[in-house]
N, C-alpha and C. Protein backbone atom coordinates (compact mmCIF):
# COMPACT_ATOMS: atom_id res chain seq x y z
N UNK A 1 0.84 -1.17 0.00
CA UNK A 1 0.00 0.00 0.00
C UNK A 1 0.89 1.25 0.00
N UNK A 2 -0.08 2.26 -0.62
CA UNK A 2 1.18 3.75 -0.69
C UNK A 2 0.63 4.69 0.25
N UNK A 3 1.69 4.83 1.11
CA UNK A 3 1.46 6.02 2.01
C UNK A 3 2.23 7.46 1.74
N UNK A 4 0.82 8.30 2.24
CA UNK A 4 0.93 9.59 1.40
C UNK A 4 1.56 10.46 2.49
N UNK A 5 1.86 11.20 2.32
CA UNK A 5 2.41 12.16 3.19
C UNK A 5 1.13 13.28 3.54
N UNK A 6 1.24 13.63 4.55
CA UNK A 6 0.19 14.94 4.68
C UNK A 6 0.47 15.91 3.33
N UNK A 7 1.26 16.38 3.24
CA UNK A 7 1.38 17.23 2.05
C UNK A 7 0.56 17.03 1.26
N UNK A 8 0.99 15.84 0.58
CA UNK A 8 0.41 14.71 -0.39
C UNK A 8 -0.34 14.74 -0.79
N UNK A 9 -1.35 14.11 0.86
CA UNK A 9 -2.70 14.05 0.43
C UNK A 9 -3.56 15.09 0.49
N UNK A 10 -3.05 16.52 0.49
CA UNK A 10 -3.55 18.15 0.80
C UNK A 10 -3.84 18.16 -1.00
N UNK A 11 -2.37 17.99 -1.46
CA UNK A 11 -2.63 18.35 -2.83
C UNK A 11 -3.36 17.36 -3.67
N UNK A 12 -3.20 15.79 -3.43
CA UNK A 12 -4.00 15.12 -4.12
C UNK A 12 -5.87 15.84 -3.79
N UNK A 13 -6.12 16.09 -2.80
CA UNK A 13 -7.48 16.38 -2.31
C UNK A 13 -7.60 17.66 -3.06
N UNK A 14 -7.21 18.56 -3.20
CA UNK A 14 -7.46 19.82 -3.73
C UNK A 14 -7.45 19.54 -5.24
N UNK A 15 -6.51 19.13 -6.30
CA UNK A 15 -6.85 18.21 -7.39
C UNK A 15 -7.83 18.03 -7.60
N UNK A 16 -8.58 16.86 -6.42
CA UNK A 16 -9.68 16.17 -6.86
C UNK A 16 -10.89 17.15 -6.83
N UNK A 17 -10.59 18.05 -5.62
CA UNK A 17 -11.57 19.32 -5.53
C UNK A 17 -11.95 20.00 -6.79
N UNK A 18 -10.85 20.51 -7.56
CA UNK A 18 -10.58 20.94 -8.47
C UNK A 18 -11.49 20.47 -9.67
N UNK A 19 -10.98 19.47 -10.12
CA UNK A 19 -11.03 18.08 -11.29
C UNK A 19 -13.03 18.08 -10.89
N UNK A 20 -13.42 18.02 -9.76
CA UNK A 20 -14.63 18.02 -9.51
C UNK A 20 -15.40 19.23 -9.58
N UNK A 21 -15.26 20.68 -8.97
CA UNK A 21 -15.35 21.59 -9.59
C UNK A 21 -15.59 22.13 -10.93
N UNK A 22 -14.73 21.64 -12.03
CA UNK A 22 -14.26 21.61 -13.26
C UNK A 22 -15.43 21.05 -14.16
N UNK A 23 -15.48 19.93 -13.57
CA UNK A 23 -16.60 18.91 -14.47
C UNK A 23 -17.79 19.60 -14.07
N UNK A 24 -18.35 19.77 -13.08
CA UNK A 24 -19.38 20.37 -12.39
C UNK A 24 -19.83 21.35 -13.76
N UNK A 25 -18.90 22.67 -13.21
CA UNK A 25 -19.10 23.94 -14.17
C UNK A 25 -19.40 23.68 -15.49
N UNK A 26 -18.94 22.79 -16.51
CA UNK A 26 -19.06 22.14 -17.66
C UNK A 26 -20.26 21.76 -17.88
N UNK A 27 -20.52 20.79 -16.90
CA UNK A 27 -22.48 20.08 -17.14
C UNK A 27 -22.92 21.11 -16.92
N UNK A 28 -23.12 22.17 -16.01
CA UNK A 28 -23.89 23.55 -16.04
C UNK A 28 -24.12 24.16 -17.17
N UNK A 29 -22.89 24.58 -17.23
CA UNK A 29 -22.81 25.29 -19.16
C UNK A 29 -23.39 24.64 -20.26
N UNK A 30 -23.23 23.11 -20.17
CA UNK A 30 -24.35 22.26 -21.01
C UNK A 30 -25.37 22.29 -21.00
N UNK A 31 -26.07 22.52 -19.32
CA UNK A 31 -27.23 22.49 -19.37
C UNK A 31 -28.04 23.92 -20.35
N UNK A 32 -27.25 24.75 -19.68
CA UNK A 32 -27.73 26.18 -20.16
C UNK A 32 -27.77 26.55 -21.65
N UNK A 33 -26.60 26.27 -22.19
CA UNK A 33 -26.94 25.82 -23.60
C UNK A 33 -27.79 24.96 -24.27
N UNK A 34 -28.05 23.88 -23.56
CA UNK A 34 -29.15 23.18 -24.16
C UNK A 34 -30.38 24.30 -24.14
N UNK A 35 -30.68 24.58 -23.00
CA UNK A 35 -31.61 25.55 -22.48
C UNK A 35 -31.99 26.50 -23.63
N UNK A 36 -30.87 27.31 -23.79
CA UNK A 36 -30.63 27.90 -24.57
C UNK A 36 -31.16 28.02 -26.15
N UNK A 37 -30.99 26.68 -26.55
CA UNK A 37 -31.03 26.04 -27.39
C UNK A 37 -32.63 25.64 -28.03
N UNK A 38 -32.78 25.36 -26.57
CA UNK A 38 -34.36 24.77 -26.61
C UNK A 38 -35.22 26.12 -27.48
N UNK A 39 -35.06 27.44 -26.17
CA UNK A 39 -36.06 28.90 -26.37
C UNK A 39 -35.31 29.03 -27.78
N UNK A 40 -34.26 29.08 -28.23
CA UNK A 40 -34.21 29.38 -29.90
C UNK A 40 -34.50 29.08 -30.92
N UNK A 41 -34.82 27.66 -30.64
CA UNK A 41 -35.81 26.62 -31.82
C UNK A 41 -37.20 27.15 -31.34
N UNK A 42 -37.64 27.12 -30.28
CA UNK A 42 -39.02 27.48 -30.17
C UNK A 42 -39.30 28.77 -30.85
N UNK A 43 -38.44 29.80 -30.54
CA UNK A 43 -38.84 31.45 -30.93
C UNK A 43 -38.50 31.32 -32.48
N UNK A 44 -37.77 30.16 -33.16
CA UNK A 44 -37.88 30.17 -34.21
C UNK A 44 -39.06 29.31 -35.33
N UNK A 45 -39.18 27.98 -34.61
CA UNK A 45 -40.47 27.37 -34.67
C UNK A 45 -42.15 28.24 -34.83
N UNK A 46 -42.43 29.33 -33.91
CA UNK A 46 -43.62 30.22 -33.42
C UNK A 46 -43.39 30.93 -34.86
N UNK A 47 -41.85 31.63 -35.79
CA UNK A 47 -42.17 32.73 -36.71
C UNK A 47 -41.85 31.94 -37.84
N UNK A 48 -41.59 30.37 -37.48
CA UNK A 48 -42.08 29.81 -39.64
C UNK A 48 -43.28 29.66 -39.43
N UNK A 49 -43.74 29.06 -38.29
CA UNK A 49 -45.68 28.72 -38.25
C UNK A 49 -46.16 30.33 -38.79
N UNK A 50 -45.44 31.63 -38.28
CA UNK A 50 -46.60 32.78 -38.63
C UNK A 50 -46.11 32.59 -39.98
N UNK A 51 -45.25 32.87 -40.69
CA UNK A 51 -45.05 32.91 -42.35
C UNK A 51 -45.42 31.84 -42.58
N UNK A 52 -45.86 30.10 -42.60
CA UNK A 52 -47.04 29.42 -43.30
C UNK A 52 -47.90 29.94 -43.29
N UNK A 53 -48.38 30.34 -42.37
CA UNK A 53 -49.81 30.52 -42.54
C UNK A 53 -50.12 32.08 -43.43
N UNK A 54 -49.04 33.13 -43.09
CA UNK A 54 -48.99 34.52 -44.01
C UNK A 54 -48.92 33.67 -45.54
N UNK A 55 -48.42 32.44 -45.94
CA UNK A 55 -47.91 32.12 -47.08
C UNK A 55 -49.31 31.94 -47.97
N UNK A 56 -50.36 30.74 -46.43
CA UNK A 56 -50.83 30.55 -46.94
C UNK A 56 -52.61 31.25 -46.72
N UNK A 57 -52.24 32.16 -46.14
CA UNK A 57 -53.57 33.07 -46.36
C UNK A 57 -53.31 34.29 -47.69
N UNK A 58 -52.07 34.35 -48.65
CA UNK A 58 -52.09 34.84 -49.60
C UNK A 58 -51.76 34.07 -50.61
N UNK A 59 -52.53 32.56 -50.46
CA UNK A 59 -52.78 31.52 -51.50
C UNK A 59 -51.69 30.72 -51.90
N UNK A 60 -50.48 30.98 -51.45
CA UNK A 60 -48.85 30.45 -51.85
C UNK A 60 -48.57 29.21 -51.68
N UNK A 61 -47.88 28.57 -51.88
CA UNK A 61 -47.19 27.32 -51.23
C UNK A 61 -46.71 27.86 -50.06
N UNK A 62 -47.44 26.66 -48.82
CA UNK A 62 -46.43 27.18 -47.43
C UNK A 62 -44.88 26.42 -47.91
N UNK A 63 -44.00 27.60 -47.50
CA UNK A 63 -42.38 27.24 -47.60
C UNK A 63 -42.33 25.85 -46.56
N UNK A 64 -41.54 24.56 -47.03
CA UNK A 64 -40.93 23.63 -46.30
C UNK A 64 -40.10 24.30 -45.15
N UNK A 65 -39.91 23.73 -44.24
CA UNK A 65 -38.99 24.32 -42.52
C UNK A 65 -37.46 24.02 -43.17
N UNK A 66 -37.38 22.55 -44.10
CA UNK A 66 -35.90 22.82 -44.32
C UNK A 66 -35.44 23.96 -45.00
N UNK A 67 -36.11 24.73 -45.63
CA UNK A 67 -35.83 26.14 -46.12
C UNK A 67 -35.20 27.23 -45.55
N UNK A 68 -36.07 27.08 -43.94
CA UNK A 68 -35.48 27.75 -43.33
C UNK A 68 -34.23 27.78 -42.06
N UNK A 69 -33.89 26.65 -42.39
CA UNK A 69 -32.75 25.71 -41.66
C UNK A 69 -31.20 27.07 -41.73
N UNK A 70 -31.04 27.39 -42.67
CA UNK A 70 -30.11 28.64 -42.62
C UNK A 70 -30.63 29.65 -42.07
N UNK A 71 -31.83 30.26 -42.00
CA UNK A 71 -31.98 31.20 -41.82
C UNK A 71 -31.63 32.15 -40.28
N UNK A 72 -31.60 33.08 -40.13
CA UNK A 72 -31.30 33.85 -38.43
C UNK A 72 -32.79 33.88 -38.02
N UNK A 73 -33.00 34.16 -36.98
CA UNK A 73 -34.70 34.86 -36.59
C UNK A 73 -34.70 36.18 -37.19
N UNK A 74 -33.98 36.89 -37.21
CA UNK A 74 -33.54 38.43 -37.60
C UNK A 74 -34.52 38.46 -39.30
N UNK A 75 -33.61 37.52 -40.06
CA UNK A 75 -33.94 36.99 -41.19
C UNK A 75 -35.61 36.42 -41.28
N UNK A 76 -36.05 35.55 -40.80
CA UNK A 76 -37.28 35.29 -40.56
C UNK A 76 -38.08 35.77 -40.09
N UNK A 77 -37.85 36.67 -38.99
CA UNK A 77 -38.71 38.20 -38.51
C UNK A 77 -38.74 38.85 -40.14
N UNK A 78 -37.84 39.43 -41.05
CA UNK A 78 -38.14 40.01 -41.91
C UNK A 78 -38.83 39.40 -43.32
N UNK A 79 -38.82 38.18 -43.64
CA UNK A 79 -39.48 37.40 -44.46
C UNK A 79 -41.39 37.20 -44.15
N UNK A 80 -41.49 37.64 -42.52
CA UNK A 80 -42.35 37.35 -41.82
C UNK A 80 -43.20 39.14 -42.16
N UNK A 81 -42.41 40.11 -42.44
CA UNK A 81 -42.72 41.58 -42.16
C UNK A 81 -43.26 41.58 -43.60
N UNK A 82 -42.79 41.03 -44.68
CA UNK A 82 -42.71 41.44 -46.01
C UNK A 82 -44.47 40.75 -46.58
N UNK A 83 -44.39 39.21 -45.74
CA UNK A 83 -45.49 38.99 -46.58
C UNK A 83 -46.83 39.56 -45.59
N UNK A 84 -46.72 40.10 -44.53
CA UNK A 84 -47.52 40.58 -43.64
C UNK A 84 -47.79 41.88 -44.41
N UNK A 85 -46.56 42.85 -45.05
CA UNK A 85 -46.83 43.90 -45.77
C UNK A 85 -47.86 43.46 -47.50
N UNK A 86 -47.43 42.29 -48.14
CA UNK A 86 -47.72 41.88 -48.80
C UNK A 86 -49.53 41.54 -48.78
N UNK A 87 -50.05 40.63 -47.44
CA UNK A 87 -51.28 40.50 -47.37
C UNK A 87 -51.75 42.25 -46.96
N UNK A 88 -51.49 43.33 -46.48
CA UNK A 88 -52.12 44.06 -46.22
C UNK A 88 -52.26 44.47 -47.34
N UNK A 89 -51.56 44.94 -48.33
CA UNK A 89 -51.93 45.79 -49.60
C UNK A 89 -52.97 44.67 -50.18
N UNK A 90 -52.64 43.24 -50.59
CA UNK A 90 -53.89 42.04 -50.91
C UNK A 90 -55.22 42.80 -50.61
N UNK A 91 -55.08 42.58 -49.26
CA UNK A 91 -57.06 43.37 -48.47
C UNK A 91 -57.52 43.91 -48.48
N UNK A 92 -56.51 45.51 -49.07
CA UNK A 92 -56.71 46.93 -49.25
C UNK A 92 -57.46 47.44 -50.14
């Protein structure tokens, strides 16, 4: 068997403190990104559903979602503005 010295086992323990700490903070940050992750598909999910349906209350083909697989929300907020401008002049 190996015997540690007090020293030793100060620094092996703080290490492990460490090493445990370490991993800890990591799964956190995972979680939060997932998190993260989740509200950005959703807030992006909520503005292709409004442009299908803008698509298809001005008679269009609703666009496929892989379409919008590149797109930013920024981008889809404004695709979302255009045909919203588009059906208002339609009604006018």
């Amino acid at each position: 068997m190996i015997s540690l010295t007090e020293a030793d086992h100060e620094r092996y323990l703080s290490r492990r403190k460490y090493w445990l700490d370490e991993q800890s903070r990591r799964a956190e940050g995972r979680a939060e990104g997932h998190a993260e992750g989740r509200t950005e598909g959703r807030a992006e999910g909520v503005v292709i559903g409004r442009i299908q349906v803008l698509e298809s209350l001005l008679g269009l083909a609703p666009s496929l979602i892989e379409q919008f697989d590149a797109r930013s929300v920024d981008e889809l907020l404004r695709v979302e503005a255009e045909l919203q401008a588009k059906l208002h002049l339609a009604r006018s």
